[in-house]
N, C-alpha and C. Protein backbone atom coordinates (compact mmCIF):
# COMPACT_ATOMS: atom_id res chain seq x y z
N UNK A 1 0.83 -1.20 0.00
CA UNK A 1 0.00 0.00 0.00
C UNK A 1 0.86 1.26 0.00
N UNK A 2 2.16 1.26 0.73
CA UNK A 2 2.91 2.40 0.68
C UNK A 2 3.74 2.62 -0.65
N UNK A 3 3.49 1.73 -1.42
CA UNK A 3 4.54 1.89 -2.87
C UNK A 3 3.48 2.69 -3.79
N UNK A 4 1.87 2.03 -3.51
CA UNK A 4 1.01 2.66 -4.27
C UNK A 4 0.74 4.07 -4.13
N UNK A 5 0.98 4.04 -2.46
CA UNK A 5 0.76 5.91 -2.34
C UNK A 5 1.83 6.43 -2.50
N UNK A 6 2.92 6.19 -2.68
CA UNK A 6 4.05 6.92 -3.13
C UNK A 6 4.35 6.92 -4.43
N UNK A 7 3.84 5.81 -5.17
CA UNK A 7 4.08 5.51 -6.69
C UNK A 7 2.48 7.14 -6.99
N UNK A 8 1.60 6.92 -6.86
CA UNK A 8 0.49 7.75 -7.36
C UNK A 8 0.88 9.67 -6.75
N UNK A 9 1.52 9.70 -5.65
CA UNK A 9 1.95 11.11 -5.31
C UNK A 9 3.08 11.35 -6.59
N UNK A 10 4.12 10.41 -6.70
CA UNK A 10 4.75 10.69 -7.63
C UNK A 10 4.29 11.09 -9.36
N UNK A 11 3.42 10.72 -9.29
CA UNK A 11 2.32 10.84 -10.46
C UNK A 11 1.94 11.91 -10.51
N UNK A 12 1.37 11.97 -9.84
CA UNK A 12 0.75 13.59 -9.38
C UNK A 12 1.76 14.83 -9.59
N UNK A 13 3.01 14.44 -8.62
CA UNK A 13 3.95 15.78 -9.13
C UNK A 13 4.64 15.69 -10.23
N UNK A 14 4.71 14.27 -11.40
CA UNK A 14 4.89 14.33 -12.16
C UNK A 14 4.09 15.48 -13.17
N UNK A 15 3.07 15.05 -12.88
CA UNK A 15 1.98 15.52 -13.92
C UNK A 15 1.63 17.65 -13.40
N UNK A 16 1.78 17.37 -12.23
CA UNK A 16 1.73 19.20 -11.75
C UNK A 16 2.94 19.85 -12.71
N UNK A 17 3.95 19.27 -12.63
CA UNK A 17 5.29 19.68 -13.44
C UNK A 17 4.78 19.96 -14.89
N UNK A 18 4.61 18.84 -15.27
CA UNK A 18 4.19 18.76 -17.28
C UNK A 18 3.37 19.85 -17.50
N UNK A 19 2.31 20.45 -16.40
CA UNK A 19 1.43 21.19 -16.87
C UNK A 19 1.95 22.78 -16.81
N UNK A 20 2.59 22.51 -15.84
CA UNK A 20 3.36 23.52 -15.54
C UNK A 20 4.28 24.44 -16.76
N UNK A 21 5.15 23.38 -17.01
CA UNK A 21 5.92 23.20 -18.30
C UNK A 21 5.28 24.23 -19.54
N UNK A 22 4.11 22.80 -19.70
CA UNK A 22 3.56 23.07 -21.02
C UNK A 22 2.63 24.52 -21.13
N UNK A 23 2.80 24.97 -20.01
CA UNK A 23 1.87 26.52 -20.21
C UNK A 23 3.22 27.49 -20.20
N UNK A 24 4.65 27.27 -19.57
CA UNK A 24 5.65 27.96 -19.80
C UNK A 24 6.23 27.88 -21.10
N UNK A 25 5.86 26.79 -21.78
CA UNK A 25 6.41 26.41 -23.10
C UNK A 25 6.15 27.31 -23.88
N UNK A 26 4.62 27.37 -23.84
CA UNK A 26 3.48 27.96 -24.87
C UNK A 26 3.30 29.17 -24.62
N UNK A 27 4.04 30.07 -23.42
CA UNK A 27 4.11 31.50 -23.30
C UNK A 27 5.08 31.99 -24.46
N UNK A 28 4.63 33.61 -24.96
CA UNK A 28 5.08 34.31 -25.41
C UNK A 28 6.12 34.49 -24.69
N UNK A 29 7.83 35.17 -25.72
CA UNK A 29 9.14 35.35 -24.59
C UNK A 29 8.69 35.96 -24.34
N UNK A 30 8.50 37.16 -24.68
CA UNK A 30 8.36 38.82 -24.28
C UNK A 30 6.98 38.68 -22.84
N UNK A 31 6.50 37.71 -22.28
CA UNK A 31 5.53 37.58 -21.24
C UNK A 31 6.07 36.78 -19.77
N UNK A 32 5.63 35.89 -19.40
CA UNK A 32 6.03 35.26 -18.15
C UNK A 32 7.62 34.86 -18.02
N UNK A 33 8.09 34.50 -19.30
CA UNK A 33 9.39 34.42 -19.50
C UNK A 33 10.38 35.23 -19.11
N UNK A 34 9.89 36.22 -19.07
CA UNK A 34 10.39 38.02 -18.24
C UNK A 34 10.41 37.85 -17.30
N UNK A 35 8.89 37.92 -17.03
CA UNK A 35 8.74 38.00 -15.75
C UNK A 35 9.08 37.44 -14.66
N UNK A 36 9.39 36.52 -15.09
CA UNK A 36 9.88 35.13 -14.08
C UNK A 36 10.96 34.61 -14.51
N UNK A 37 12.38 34.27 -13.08
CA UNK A 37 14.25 34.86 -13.72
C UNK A 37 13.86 32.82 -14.83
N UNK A 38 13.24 31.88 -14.61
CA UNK A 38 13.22 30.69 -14.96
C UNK A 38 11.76 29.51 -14.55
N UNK A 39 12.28 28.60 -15.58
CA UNK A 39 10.51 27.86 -15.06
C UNK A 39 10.59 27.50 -13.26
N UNK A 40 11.52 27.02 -12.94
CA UNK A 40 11.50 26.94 -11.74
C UNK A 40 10.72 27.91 -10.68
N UNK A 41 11.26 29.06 -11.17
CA UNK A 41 11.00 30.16 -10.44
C UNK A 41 9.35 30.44 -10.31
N UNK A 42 8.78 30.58 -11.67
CA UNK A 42 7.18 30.20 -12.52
C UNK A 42 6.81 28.67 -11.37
N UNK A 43 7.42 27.80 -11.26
CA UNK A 43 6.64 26.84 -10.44
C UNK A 43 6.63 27.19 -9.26
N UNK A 44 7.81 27.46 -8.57
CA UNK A 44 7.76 27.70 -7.14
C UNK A 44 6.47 28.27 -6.87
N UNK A 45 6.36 29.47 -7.17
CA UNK A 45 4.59 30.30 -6.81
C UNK A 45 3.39 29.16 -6.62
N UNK A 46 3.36 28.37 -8.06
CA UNK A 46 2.58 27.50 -8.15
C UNK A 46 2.50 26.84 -6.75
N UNK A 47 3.38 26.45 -6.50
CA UNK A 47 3.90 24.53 -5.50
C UNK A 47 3.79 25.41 -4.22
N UNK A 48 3.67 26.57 -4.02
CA UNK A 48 2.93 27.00 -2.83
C UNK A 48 1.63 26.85 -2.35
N UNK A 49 1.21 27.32 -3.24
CA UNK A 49 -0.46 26.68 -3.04
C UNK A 49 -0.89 25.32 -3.47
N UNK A 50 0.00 24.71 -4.13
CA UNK A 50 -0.04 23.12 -4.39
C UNK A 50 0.17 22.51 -3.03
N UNK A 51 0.84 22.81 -2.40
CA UNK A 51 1.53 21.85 -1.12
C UNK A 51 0.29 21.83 -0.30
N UNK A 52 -0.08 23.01 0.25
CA UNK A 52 -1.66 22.76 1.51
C UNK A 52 -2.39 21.98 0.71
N UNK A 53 -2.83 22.59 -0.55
CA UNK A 53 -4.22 22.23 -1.15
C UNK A 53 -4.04 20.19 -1.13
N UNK A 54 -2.70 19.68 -1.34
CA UNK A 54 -2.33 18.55 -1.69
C UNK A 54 -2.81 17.93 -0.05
N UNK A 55 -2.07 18.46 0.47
CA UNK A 55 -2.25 18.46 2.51
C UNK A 55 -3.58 17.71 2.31
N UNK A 56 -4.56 18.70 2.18
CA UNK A 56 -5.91 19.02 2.39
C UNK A 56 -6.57 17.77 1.72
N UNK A 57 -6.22 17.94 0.62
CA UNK A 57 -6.83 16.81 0.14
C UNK A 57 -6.04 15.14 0.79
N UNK A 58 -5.22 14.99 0.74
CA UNK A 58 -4.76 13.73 1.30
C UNK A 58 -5.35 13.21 2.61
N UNK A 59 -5.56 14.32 3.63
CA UNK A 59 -6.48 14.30 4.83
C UNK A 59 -8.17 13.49 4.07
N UNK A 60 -8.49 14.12 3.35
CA UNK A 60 -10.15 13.97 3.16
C UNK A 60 -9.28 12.10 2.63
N UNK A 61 -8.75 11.81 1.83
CA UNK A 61 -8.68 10.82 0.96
C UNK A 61 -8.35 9.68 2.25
N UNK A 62 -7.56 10.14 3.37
CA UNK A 62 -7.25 8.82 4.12
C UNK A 62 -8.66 8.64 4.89
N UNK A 63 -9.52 9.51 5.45
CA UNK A 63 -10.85 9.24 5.84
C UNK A 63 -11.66 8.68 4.96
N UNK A 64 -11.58 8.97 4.22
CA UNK A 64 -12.42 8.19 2.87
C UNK A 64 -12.11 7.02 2.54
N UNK A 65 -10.31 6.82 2.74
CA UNK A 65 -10.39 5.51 2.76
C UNK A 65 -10.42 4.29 3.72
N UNK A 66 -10.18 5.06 5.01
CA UNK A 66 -10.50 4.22 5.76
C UNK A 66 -12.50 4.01 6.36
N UNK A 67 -12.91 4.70 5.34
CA UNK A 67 -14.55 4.35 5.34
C UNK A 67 -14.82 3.17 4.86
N UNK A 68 -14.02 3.24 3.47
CA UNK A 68 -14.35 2.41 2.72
C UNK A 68 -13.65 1.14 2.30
N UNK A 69 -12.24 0.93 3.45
CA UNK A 69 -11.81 0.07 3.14
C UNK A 69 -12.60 -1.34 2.84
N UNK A 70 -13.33 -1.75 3.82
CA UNK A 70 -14.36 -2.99 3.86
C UNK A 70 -14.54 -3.53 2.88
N UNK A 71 -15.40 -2.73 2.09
CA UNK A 71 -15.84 -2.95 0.36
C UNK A 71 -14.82 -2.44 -0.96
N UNK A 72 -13.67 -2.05 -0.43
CA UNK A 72 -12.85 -1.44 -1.46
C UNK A 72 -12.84 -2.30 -2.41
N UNK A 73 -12.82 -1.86 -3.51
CA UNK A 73 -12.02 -2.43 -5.02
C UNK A 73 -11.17 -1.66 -5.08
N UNK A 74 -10.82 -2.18 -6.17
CA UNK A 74 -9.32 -1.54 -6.80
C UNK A 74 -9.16 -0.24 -7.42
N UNK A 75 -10.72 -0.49 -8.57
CA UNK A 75 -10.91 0.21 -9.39
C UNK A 75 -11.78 1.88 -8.98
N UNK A 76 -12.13 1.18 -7.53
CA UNK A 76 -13.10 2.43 -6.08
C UNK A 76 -11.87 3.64 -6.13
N UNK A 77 -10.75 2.69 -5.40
CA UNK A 77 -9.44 3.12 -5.24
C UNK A 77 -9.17 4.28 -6.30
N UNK A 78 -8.83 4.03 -7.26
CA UNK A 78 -8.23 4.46 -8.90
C UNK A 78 -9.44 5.95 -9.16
N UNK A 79 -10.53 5.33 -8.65
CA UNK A 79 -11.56 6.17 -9.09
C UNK A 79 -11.75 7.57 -7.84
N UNK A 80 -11.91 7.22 -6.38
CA UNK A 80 -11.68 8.15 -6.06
C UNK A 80 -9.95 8.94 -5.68
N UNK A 81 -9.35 8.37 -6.08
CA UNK A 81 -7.49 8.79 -6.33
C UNK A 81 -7.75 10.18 -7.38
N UNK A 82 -8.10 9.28 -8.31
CA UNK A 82 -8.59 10.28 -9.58
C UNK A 82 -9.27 11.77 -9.10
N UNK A 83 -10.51 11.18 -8.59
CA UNK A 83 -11.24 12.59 -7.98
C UNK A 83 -10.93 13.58 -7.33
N UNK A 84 -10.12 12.92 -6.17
CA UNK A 84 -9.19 13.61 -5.34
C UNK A 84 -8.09 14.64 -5.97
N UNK A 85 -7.59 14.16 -6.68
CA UNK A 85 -6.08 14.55 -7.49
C UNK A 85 -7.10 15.75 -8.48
N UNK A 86 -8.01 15.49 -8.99
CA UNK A 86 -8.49 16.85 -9.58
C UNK A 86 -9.08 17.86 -8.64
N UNK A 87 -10.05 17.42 -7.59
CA UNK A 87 -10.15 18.53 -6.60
C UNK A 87 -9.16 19.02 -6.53
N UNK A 88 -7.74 18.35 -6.05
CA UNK A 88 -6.44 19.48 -5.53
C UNK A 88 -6.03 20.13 -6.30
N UNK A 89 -6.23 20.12 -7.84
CA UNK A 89 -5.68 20.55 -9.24
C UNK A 89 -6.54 21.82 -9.14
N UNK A 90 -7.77 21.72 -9.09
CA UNK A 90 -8.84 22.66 -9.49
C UNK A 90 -8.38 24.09 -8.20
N UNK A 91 -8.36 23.11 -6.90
CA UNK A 91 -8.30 23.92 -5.78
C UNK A 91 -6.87 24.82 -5.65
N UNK A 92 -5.59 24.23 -5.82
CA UNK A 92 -4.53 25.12 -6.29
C UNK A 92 -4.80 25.78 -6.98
N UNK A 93 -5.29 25.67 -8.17
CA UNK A 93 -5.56 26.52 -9.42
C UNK A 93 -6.29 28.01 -9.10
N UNK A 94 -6.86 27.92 -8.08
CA UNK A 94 -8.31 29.02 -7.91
C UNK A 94 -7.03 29.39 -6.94
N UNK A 95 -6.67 28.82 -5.98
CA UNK A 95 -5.74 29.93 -5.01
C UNK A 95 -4.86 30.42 -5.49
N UNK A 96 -4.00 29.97 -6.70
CA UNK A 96 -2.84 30.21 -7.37
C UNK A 96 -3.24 31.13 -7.82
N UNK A 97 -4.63 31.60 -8.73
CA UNK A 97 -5.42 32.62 -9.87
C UNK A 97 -5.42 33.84 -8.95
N UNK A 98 -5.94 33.81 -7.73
CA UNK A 98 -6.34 34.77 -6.59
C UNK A 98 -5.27 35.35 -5.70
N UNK A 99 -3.93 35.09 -6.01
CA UNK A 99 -2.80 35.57 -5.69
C UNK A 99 -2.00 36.31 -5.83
N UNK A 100 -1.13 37.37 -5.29
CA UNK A 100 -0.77 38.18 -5.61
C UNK A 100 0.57 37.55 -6.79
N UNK A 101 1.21 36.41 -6.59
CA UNK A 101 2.31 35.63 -6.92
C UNK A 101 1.82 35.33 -8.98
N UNK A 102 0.59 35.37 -9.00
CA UNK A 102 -0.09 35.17 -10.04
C UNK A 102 -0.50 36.30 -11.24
N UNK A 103 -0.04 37.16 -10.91
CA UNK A 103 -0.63 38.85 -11.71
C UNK A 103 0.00 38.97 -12.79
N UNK A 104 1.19 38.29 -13.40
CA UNK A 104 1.77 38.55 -14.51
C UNK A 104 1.41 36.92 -15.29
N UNK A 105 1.05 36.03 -14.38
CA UNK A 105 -0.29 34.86 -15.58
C UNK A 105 -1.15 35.12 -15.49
N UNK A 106 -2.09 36.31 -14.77
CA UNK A 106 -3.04 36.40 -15.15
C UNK A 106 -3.23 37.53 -16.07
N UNK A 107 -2.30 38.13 -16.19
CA UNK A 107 -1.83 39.62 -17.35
C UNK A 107 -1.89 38.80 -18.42
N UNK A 108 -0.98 37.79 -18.83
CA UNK A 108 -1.02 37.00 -19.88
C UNK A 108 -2.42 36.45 -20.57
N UNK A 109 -3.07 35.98 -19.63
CA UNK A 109 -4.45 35.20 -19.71
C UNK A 109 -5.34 35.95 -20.25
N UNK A 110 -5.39 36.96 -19.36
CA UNK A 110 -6.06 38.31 -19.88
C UNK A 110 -5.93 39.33 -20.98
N UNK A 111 -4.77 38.59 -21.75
CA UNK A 111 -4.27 39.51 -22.97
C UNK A 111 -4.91 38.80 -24.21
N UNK A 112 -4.81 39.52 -24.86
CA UNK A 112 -5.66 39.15 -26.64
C UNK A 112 -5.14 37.81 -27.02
N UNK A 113 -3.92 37.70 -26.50
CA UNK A 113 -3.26 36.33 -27.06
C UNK A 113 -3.85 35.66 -26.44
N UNK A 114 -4.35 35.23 -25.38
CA UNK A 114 -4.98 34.38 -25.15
C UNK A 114 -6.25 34.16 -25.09
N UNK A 115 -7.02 35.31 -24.78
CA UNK A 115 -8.83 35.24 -25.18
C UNK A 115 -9.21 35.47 -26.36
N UNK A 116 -8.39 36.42 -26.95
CA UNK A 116 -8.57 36.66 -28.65
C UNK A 116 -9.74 37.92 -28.37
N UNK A 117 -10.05 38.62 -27.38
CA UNK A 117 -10.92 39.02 -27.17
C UNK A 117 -10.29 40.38 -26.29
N UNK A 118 -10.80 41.80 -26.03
CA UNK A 118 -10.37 42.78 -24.71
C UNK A 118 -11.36 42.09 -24.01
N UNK A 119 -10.38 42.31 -22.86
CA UNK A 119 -10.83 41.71 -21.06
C UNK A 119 -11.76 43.31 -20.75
N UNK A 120 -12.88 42.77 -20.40
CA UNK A 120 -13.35 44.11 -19.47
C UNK A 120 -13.40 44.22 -17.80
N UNK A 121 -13.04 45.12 -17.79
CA UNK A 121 -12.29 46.04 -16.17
C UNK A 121 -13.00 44.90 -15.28
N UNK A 122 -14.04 44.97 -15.27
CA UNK A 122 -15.13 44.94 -14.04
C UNK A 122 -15.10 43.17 -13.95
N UNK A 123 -14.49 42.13 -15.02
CA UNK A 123 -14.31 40.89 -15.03
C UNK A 123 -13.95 40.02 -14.20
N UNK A 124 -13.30 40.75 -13.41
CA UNK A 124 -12.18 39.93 -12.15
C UNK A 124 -11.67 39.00 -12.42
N UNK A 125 -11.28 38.62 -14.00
CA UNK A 125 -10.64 37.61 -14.24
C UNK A 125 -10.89 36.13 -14.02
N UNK A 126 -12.44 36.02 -13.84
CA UNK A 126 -12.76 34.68 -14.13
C UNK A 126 -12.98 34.22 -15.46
N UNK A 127 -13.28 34.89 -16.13
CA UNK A 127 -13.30 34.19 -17.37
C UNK A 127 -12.30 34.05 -18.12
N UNK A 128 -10.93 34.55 -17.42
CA UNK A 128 -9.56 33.89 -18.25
C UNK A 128 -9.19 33.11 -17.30
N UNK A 129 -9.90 32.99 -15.95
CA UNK A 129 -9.49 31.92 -14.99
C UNK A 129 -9.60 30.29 -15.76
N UNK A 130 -10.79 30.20 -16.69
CA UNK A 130 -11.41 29.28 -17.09
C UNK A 130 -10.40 28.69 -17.90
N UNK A 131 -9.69 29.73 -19.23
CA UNK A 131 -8.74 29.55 -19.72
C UNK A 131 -7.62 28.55 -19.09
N UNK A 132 -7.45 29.47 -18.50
CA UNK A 132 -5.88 29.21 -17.99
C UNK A 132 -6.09 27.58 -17.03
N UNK A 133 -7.33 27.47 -16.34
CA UNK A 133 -7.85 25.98 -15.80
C UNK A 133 -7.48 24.86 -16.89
N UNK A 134 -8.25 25.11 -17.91
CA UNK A 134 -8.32 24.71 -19.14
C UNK A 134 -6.69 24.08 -19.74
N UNK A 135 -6.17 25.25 -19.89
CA UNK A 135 -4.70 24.99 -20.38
C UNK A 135 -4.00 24.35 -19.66
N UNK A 136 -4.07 24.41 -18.19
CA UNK A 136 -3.08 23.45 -17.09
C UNK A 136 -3.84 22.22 -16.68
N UNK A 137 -5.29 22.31 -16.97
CA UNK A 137 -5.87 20.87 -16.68
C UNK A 137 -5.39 19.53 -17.65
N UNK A 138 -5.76 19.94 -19.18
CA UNK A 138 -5.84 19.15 -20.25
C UNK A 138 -4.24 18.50 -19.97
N UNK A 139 -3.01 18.98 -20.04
CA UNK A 139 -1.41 18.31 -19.82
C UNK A 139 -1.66 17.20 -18.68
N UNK A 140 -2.15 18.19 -17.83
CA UNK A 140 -2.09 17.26 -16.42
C UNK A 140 -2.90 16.19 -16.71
N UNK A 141 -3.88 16.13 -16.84
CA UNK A 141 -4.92 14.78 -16.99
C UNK A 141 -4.17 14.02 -17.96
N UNK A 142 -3.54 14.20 -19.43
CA UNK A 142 -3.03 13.53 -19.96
C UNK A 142 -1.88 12.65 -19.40
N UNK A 143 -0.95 13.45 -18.48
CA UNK A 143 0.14 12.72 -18.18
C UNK A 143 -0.49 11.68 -17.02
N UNK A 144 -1.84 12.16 -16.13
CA UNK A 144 -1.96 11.02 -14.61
C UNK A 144 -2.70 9.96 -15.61
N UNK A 145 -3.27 10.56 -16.59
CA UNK A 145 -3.89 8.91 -17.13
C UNK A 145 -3.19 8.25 -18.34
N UNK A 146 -1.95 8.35 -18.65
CA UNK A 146 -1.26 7.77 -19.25
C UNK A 146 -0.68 7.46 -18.42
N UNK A 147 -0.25 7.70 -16.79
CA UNK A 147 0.49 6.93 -16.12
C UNK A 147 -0.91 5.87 -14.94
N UNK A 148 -1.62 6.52 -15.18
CA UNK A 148 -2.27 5.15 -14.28
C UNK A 148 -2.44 3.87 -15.51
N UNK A 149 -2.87 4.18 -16.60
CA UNK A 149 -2.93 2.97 -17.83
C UNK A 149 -1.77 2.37 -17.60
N UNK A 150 -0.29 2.99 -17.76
CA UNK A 150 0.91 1.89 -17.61
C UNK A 150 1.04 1.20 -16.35
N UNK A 151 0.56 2.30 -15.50
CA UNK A 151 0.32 1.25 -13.81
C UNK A 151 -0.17 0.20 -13.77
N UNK A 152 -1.66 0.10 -14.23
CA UNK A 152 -2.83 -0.95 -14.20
C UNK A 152 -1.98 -1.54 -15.61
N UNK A 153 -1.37 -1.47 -16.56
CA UNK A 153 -0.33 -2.62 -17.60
C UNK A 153 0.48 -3.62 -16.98
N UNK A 154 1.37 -2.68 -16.12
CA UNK A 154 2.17 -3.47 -15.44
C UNK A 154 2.19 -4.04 -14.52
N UNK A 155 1.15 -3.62 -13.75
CA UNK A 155 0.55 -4.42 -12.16
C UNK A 155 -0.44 -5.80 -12.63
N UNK A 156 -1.03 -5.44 -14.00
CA UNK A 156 -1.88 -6.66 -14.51
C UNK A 156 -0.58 -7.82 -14.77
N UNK A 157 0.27 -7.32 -15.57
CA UNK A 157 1.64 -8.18 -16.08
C UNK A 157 1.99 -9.12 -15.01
N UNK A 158 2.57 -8.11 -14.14
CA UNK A 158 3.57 -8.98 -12.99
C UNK A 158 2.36 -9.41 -12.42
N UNK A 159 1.25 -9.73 -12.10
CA UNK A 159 0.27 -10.41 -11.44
C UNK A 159 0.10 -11.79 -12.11
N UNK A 160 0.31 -11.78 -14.11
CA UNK A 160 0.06 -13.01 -14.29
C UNK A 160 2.03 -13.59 -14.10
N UNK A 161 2.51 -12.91 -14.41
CA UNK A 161 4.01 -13.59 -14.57
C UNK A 161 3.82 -14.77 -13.17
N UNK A 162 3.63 -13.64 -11.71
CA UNK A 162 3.23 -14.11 -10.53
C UNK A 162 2.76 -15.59 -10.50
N UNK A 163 1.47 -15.73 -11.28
CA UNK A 163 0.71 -17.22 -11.31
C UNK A 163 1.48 -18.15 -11.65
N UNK A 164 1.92 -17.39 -13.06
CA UNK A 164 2.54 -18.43 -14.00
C UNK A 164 4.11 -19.11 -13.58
N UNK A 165 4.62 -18.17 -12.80
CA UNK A 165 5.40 -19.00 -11.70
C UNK A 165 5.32 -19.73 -10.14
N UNK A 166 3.54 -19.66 -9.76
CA UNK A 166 3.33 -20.34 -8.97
C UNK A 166 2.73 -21.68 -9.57
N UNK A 167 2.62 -21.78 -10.79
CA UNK A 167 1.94 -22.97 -11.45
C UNK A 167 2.94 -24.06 -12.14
């Protein structure tokens, strides 16, 4: 059980990274690239409000699972892992947006390049919040469910290898 929760956290900050990445990638130089001395620097802000929100959620997930150990499946497991890991995605995301650490991605977000549209004053920036959700969700989900598919590949594998050398 401790390889799984350390194998799936690792997942997780795998995948916080990629998304991370892939929205520093896809910035204009002349924008966050400035603004920020490196991506590192661009994550750190992030992985501030990642760390509680992660806290927070790991608390709800061990009550939850010790509710439900009794009747657990595997696939219960996988499914609320999943749920969890996007609450904390969604929930960083909104504290990260609402931050002072955040004003030059949300300058970006809010610029033509990215809505294709002028931002009006009175907006408060939810509707490039959506954006920018959008742009750091889609990486991330790609990378946790291309790594839970190779998980559930290789945990199916070595399960039959398993038989087939107890037989």
């Amino acid at each position: 059980m401790t390889a799984r929760f350390i194998g799936f956290g690792s997942l997780l900050w795998c995948a916080e990274f990629t998304a991370s990445w892939w929205i520093w990638a896809r910035a204009p130089s002349d924008s966050i690239r400035v603004w920020y001395p490196g991506f590192w620097a661009f994550e750190a802000g992030r992985l501030h409000y990642w760390v509680p929100a992660l806290a927070s959620v790991l608390c709800l997930s061990i009550v939850a699972w010790y509710a439900t150990r009794s009747q657990g499946h595997l696939i219960t497991y996988w499914l609320s892992g999943v749920v969890l890991a996007v609450l904390s995605e969604v929930l960083t995301s909104a504290w990260y947006w609402r931050s002072v650490r955040a004003s030059h991605l949300r300058h970006l977000f809010q610029s033509i390049w990215y809505s294709h549209r002028a931002v009006q004053a009175g907006g408060n920036g939810w509707y490039s919040f959506g954006i920018y959700l959008w742009c750091h969700l889609v990486p991330w989900a790609v990378v946790l469910l291309s790594g839970i598919i190779l998980w559930i590949l290789v945990e199916q594998r070595t399960r039959r290898e398993t038989r087939m050398l107890i037989r």
